[in-house]
C-alpha atoms as a PDB file:
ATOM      1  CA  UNK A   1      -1.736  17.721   2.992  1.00  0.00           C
ATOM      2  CA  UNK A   2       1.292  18.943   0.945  1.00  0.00           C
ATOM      3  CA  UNK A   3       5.052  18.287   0.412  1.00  0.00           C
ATOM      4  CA  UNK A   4       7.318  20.631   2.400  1.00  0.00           C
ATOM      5  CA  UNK A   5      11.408  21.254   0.939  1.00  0.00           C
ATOM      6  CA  UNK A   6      14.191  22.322   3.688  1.00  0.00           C
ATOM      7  CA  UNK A   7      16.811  24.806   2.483  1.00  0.00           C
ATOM      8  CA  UNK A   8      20.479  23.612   1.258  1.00  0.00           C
ATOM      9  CA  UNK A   9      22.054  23.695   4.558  1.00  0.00           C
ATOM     10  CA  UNK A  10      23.855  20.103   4.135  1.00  0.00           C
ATOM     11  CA  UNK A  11      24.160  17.885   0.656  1.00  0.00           C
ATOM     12  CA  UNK A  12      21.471  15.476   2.570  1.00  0.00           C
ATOM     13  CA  UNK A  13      18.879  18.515   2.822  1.00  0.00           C
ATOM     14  CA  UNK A  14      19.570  19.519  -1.442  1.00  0.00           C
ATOM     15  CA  UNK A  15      16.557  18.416  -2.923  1.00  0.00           C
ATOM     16  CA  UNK A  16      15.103  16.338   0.109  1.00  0.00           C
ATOM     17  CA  UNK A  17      11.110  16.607   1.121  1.00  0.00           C
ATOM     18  CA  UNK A  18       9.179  15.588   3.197  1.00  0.00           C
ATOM     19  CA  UNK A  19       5.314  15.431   4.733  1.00  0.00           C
ATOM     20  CA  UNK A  20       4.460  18.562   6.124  1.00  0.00           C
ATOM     21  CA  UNK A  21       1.578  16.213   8.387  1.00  0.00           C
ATOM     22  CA  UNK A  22      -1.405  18.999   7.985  1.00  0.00           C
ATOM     23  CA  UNK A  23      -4.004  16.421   7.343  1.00  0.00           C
ATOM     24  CA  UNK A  24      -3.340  14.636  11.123  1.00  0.00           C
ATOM     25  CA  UNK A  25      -5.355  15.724  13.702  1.00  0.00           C
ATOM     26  CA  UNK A  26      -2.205  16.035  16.241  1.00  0.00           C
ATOM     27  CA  UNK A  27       0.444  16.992  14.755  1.00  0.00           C
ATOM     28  CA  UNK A  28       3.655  15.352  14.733  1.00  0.00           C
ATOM     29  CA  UNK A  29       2.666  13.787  18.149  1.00  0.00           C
ATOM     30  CA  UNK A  30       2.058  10.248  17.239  1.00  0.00           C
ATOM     31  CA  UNK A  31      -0.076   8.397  20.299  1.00  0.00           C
ATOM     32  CA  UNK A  32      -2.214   5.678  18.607  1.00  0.00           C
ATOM     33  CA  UNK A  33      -4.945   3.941  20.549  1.00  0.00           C
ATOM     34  CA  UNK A  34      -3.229   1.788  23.075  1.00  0.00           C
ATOM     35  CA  UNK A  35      -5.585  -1.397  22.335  1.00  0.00           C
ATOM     36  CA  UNK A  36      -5.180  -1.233  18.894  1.00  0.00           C
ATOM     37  CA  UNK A  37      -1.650  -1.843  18.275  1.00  0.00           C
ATOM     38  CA  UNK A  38       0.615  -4.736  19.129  1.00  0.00           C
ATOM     39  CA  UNK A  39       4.637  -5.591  18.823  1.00  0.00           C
ATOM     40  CA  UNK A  40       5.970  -7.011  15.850  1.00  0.00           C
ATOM     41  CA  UNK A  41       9.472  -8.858  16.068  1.00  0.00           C
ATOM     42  CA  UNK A  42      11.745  -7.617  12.989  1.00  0.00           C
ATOM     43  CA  UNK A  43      13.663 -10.455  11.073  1.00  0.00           C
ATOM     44  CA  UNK A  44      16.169  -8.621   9.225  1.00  0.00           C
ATOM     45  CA  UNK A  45      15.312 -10.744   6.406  1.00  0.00           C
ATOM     46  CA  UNK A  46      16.618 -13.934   7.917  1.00  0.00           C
ATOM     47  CA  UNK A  47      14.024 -17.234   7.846  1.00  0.00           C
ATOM     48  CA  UNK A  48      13.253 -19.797  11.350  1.00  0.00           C
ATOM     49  CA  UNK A  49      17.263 -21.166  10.325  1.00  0.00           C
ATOM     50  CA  UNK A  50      18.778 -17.708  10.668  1.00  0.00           C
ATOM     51  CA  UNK A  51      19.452 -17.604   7.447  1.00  0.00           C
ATOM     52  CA  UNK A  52      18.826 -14.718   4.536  1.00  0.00           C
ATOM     53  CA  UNK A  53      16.190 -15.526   2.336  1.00  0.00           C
ATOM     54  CA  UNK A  54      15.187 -11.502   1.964  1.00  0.00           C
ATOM     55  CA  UNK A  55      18.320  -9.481   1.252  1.00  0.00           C
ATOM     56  CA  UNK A  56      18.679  -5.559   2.165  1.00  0.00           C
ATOM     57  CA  UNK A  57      16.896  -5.823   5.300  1.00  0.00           C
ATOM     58  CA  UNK A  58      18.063  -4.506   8.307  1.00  0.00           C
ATOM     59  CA  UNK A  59      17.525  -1.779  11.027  1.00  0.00           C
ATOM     60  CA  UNK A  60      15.100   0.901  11.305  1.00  0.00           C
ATOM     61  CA  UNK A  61      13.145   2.497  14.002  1.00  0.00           C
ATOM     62  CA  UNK A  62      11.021   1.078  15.913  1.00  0.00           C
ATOM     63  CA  UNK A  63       7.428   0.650  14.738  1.00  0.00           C
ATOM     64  CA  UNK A  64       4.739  -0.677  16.225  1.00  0.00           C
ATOM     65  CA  UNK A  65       1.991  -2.518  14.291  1.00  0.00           C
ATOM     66  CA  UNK A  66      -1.778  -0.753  14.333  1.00  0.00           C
ATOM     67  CA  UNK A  67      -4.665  -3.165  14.137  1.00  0.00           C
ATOM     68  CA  UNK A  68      -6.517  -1.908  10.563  1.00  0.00           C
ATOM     69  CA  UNK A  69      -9.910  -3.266  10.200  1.00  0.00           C
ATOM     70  CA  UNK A  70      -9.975  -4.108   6.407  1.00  0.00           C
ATOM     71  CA  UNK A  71     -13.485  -6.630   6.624  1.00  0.00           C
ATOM     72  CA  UNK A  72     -15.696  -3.294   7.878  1.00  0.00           C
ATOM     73  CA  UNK A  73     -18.147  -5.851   9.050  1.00  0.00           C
ATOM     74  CA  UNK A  74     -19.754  -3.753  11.624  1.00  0.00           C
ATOM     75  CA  UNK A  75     -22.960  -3.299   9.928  1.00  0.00           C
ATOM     76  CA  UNK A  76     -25.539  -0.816  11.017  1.00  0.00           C
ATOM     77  CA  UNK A  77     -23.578   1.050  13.874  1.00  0.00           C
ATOM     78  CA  UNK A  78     -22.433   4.270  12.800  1.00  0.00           C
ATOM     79  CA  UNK A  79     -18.855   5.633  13.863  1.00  0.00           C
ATOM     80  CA  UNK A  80     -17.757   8.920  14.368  1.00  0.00           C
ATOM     81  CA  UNK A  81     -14.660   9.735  12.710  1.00  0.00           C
ATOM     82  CA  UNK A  82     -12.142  10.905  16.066  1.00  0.00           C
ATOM     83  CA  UNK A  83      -8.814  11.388  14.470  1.00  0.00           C
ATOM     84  CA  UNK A  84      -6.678  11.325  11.632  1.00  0.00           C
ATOM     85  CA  UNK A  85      -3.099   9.743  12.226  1.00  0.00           C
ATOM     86  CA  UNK A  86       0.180   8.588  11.337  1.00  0.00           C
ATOM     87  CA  UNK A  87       0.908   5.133  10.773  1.00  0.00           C
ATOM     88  CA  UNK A  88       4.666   3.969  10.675  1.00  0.00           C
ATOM     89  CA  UNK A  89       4.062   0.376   8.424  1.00  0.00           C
ATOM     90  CA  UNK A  90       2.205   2.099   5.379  1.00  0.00           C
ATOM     91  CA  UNK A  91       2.179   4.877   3.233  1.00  0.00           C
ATOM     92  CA  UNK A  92      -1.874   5.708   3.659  1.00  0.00           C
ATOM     93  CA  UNK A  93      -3.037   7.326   6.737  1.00  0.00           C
ATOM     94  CA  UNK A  94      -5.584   5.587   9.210  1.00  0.00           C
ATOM     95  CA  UNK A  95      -8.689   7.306  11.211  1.00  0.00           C
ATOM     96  CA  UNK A  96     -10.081   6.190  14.292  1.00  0.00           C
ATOM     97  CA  UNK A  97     -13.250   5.404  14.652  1.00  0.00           C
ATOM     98  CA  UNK A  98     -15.363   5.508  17.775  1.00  0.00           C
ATOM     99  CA  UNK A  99     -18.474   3.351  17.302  1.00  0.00           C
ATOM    100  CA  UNK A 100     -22.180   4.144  18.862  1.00  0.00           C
ATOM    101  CA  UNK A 101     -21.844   1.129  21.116  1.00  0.00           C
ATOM    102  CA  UNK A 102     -18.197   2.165  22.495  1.00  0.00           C
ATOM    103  CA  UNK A 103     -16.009  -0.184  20.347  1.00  0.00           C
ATOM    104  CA  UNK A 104     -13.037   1.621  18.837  1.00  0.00           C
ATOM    105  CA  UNK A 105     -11.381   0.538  15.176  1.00  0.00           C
ATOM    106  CA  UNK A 106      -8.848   1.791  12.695  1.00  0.00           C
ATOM    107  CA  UNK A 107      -9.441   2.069   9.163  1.00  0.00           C
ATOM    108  CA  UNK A 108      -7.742   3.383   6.332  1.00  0.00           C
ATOM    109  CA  UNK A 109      -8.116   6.932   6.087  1.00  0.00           C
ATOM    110  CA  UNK A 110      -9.885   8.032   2.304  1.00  0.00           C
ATOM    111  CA  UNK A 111      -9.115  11.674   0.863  1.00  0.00           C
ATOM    112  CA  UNK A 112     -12.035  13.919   2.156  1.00  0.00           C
ATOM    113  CA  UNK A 113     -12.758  12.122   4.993  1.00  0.00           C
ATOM    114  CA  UNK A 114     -12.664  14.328   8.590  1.00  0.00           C
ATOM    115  CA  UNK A 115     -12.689  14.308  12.032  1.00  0.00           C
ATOM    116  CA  UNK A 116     -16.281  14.555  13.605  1.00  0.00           C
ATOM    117  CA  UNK A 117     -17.875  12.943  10.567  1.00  0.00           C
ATOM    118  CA  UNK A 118     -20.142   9.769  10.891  1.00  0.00           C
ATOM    119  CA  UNK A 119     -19.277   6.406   8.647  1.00  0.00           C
ATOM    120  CA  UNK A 120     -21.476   3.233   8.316  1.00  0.00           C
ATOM    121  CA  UNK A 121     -20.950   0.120   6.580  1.00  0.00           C
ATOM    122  CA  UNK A 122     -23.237  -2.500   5.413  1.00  0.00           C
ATOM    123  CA  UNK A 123     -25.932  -2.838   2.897  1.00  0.00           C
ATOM    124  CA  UNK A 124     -28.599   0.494   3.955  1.00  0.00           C
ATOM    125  CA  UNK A 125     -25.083   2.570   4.019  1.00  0.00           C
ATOM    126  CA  UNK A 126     -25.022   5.744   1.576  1.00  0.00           C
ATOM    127  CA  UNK A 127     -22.539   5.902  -1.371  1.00  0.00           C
ATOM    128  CA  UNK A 128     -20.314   8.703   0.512  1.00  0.00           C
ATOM    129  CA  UNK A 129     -16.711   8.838   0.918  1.00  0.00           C
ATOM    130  CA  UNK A 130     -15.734   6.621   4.230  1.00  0.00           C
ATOM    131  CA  UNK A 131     -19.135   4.083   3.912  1.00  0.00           C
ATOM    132  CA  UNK A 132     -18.525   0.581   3.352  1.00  0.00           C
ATOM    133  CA  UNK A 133     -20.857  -1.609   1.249  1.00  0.00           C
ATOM    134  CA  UNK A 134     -20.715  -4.303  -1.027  1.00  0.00           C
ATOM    135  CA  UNK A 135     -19.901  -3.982  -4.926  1.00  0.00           C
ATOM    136  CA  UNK A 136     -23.874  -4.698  -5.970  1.00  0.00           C
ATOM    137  CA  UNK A 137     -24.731  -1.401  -3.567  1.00  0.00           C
ATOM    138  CA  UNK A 138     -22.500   0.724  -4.905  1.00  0.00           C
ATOM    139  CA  UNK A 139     -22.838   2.955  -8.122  1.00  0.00           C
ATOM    140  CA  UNK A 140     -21.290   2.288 -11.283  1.00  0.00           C
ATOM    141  CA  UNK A 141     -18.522   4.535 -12.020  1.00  0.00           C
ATOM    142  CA  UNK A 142     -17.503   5.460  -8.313  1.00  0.00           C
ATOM    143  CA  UNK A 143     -14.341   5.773  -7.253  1.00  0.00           C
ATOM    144  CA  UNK A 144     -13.206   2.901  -4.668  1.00  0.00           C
ATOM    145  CA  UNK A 145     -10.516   1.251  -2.121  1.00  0.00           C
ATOM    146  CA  UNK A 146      -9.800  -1.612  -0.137  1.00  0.00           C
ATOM    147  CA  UNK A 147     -11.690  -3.985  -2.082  1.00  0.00           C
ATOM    148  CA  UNK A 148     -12.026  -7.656  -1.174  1.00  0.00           C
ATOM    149  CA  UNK A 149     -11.480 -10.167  -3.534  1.00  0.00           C
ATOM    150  CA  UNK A 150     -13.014 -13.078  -1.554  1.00  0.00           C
ATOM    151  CA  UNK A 151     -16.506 -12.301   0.249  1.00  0.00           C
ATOM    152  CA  UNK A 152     -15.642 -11.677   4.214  1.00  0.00           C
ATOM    153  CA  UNK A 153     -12.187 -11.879   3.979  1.00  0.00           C
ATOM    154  CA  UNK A 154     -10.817  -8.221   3.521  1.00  0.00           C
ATOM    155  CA  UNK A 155      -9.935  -5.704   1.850  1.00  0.00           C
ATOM    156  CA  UNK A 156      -6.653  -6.722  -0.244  1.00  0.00           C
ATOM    157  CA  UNK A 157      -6.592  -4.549  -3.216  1.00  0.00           C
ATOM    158  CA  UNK A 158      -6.432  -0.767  -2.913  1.00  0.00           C
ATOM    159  CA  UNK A 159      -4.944   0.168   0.140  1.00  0.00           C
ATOM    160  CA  UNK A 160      -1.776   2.178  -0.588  1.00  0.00           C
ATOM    161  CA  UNK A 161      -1.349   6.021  -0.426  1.00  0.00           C
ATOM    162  CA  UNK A 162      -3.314   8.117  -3.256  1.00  0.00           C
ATOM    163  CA  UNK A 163      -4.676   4.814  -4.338  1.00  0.00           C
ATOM    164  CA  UNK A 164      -8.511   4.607  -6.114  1.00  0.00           C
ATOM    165  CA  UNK A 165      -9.969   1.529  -7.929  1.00  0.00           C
ATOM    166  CA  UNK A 166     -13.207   2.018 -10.304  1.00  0.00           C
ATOM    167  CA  UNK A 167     -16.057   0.387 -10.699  1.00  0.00           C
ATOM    168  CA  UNK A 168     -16.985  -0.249 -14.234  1.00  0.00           C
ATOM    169  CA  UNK A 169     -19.476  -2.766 -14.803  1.00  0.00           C
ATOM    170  CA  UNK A 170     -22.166  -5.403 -12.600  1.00  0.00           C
ATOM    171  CA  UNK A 171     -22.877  -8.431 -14.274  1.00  0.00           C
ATOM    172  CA  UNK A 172     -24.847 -11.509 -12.607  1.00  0.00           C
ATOM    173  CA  UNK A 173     -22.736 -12.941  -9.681  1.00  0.00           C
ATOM    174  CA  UNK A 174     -19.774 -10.476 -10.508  1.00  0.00           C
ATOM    175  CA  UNK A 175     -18.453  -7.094 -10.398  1.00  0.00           C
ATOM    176  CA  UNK A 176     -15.721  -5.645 -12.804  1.00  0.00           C
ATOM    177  CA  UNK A 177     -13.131  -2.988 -11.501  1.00  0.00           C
ATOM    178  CA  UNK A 178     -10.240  -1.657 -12.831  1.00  0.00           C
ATOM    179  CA  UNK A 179      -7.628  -1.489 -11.039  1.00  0.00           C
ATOM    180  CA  UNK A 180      -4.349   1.640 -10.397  1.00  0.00           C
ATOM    181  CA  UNK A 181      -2.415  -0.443 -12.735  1.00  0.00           C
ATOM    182  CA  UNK A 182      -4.811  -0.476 -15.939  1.00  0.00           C
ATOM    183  CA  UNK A 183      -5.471  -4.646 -15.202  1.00  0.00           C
ATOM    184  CA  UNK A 184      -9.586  -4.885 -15.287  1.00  0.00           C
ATOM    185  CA  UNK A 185     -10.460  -7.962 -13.754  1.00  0.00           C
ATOM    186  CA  UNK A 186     -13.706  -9.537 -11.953  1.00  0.00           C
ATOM    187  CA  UNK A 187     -14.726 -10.097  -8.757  1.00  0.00           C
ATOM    188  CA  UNK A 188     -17.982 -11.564  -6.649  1.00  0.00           C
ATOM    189  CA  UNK A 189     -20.484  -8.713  -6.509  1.00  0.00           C
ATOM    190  CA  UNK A 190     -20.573  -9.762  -2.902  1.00  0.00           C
ATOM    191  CA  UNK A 191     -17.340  -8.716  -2.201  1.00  0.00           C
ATOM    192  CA  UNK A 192     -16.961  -5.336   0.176  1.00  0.00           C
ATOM    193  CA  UNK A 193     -15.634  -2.287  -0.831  1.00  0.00           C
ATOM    194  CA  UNK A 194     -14.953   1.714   0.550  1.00  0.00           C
ATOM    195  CA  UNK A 195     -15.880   4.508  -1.050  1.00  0.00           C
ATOM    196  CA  UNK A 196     -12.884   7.055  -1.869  1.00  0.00           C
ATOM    197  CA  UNK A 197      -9.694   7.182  -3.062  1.00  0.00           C
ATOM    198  CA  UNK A 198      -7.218   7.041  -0.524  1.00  0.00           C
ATOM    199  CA  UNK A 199      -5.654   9.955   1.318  1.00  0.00           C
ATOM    200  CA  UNK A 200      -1.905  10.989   1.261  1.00  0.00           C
ATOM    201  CA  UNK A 201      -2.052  11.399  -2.564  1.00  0.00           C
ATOM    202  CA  UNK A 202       1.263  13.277  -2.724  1.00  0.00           C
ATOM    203  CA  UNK A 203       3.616  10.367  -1.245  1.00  0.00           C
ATOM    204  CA  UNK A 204       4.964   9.143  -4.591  1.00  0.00           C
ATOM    205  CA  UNK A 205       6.797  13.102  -4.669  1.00  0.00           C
ATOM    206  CA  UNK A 206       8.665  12.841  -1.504  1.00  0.00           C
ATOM    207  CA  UNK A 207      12.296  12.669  -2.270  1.00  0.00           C
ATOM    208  CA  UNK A 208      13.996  10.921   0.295  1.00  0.00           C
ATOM    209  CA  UNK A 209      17.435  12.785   0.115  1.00  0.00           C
ATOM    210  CA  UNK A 210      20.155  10.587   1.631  1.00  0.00           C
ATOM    211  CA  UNK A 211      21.149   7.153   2.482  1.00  0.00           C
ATOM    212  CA  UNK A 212      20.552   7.468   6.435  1.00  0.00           C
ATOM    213  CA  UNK A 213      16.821   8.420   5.776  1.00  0.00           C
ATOM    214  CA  UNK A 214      16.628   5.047   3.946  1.00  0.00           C
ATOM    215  CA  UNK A 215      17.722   3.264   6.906  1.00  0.00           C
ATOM    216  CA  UNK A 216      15.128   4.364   9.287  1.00  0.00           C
ATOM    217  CA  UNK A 217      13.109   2.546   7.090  1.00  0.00           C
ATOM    218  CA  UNK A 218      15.308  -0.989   7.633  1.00  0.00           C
ATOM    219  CA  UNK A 219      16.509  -0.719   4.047  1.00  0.00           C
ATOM    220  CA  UNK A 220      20.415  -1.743   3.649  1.00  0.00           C
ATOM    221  CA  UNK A 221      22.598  -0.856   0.879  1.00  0.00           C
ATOM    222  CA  UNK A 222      21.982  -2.480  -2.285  1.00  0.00           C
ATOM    223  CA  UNK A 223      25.089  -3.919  -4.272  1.00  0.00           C
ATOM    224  CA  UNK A 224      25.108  -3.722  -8.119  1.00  0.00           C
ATOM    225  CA  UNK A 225      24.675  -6.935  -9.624  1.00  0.00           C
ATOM    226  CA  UNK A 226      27.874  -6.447 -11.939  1.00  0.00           C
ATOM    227  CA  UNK A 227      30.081  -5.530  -9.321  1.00  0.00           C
ATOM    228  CA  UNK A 228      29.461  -9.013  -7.451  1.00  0.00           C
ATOM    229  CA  UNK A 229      31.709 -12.391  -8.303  1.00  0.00           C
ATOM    230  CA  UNK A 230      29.778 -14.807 -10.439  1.00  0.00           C
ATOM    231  CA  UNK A 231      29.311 -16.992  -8.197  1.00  0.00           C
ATOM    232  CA  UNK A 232      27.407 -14.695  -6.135  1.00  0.00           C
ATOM    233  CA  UNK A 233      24.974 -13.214  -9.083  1.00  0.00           C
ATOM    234  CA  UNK A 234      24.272 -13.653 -12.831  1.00  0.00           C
ATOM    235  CA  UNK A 235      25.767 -10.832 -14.039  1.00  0.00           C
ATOM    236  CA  UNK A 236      29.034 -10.664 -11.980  1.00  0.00           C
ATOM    237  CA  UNK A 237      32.757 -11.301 -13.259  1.00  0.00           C
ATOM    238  CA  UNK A 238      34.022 -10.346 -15.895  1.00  0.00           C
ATOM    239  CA  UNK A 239      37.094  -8.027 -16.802  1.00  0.00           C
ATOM    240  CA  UNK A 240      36.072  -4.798 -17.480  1.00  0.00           C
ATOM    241  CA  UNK A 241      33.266  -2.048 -15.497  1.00  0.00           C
ATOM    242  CA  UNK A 242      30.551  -3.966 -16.800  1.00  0.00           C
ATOM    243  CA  UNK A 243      30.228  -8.083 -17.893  1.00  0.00           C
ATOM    244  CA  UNK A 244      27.704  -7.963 -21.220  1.00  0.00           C
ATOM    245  CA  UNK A 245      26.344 -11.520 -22.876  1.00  0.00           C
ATOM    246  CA  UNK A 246      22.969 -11.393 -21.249  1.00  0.00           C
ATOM    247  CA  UNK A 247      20.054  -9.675 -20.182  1.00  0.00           C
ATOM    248  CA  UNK A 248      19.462  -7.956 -16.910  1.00  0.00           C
ATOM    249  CA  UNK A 249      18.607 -10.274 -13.930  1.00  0.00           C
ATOM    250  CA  UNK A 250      18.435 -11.075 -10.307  1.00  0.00           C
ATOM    251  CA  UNK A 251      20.494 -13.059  -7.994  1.00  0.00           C
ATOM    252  CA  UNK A 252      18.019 -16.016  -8.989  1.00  0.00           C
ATOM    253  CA  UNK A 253      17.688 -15.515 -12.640  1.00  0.00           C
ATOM    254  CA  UNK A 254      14.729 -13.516 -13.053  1.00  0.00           C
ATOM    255  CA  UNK A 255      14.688 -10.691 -16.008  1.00  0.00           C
ATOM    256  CA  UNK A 256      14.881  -7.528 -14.200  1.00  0.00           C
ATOM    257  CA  UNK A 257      12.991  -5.834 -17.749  1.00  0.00           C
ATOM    258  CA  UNK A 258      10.096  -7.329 -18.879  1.00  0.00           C
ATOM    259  CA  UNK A 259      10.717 -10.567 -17.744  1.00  0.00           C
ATOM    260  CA  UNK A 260       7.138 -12.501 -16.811  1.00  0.00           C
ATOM    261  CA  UNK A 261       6.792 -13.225 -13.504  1.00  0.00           C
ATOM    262  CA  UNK A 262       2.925 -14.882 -13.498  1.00  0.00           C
ATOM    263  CA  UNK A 263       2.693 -18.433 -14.307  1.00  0.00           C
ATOM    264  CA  UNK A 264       0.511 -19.157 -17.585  1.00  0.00           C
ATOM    265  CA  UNK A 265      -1.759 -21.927 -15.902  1.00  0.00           C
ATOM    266  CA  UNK A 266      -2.964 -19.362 -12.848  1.00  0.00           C
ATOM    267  CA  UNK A 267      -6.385 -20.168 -11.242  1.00  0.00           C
ATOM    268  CA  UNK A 268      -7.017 -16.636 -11.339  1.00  0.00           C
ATOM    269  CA  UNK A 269      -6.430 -16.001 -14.862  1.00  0.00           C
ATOM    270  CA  UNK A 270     -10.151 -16.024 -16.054  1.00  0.00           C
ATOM    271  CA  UNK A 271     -10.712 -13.474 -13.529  1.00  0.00           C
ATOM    272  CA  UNK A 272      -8.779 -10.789 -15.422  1.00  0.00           C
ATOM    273  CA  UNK A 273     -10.397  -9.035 -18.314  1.00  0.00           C
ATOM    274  CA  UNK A 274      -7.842  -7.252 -19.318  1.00  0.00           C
ATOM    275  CA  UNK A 275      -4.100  -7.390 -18.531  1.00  0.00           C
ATOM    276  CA  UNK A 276      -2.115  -4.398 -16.405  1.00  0.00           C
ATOM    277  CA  UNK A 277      -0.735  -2.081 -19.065  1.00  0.00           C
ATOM    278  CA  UNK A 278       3.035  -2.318 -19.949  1.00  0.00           C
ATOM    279  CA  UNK A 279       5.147   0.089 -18.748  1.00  0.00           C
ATOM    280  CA  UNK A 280       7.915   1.836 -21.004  1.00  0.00           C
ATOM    281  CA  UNK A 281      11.262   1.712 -20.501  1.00  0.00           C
ATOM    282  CA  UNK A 282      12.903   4.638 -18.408  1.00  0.00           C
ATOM    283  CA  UNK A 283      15.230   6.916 -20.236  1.00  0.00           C
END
């Protein structure tokens, strides 16, 4: 796992990096487990009307979908770890699993974890990178992913590249984990968590170069607010480069800085102990 840099031979290649792919098991030869994936129809951003409702969108390559088992409910048969692979719709990496009783899964693929080694999930299941357990099984202190926030319905927080959420404390019916983003907040002790931090730590360093690498992805080009009419966006119109009298926003009104986005009244505000740390502004 590491970040490799092309020479200068074009102004695209100046400064661009990329995966160098060491950590999959084949290479750059991407050939997932045929009865694991499925088709996904792209939208472009448009709703059931054909309409826009998600701007930018657009493109891309062609992906296919892979079938991640996030619930780990498969309790008591161990799995041995077969490969280590690319997947096209996130920025973790997935293993495949090949279960004692010949059923074959996907799950997300946590730093340390490699090919030939044996996983189990459930309650008797050892605190060791890859095991899945629930919170009240697990050691306080350890470092965790894909963590469910209702019991038995999946992993939902955690799941990105590099990504590790701790376990700090076990009180009666709940567990307290803190999460990438500094927010500590509770949830049932029931709830079912992996040990490890994710794989693919070195992601948030690629530097993606140029434009055209941007729309493999199905990203479009993104207009400058300012530079719209004002009919189109808050802060278009005006005479000059720029049109001052108000704070940055989006096309709907939102403050792009600072602006709060959660609503006050939340069900889910007693859950959090301790709000996601405020970032500082970018000079």
């Amino acid at each position: 796992m590491g970040v490799k840099q092309y020479k200068p031979t074009s102004p695209g290649r100046r400064g661009m990096t990329v995966n160098d792919w060491a950590e999959l098991t084949h290479g750059n030869r991407n050939r997932p487990e045929r009865s694991l994936v499925e088709k996904i129809k792209k939208s472009g951003g448009r709703n059931h009307h054909g309409r826009i409702t998600n701007r930018n969108i657009g493109g891309g390559h062609k992906a296919k979908y892979r079938k991640i088992d996030f619930k780990r409910d498969k309790d008591g048969v161990p799995a041995k770890v077969v490969s280590i692979e690319y997947d096209p719709r996130r920025t973790a990496r997935i293993a495949l699993l090949h279960y004692a009783d010949g059923e074959k899964r996907y799950i997300l693929a946590p730093l340390g974890l490699e090919v030939g080694q044996t996983v189990l999930s459930g309650e008797n299941a050892e605190p060791k990178v890859g095991n899945a357990m629930p919170l009240r099984c697990i050691p306080t202190g350890l470092e965790i992913h894909n963590v469910e926030l209702q019991p038995r319905r999946g992993g939902q927080l955690g799941r990105s590249a590099g990504t590790l959420v701790k376990l700090m404390a076990k009180e009666g019916k709940t567990a307290t984990i803190m999460l990438p983003s500094g927010e500590m907040r509770k949830v049932p002790i029931e709830c079912r968590a992996t040990i490890g931090q994710i794989g693919n730590t070195e992601h948030n360093t690629i530097v993606i170069g140029k434009a055209g690498r941007h729309r493999w992805m199905g990203k479009r080009p993104v207009s400058r607010g300012c530079a719209m009419n004002p009919h189109s966006h808050p802060m278009g119109g005006g005479e000059g480069h720029r049109s001052g009298g108000r704070h940055p926003q989006g096309p709907t009104g939102i403050l792009a800085k600072g602006g709060k986005t959660r609503k006050p009244k939340a069900r889910s505000n007693k859950f959090i102990v301790r709000a996601r740390k405020k970032r500082g502004r970018r000079r």
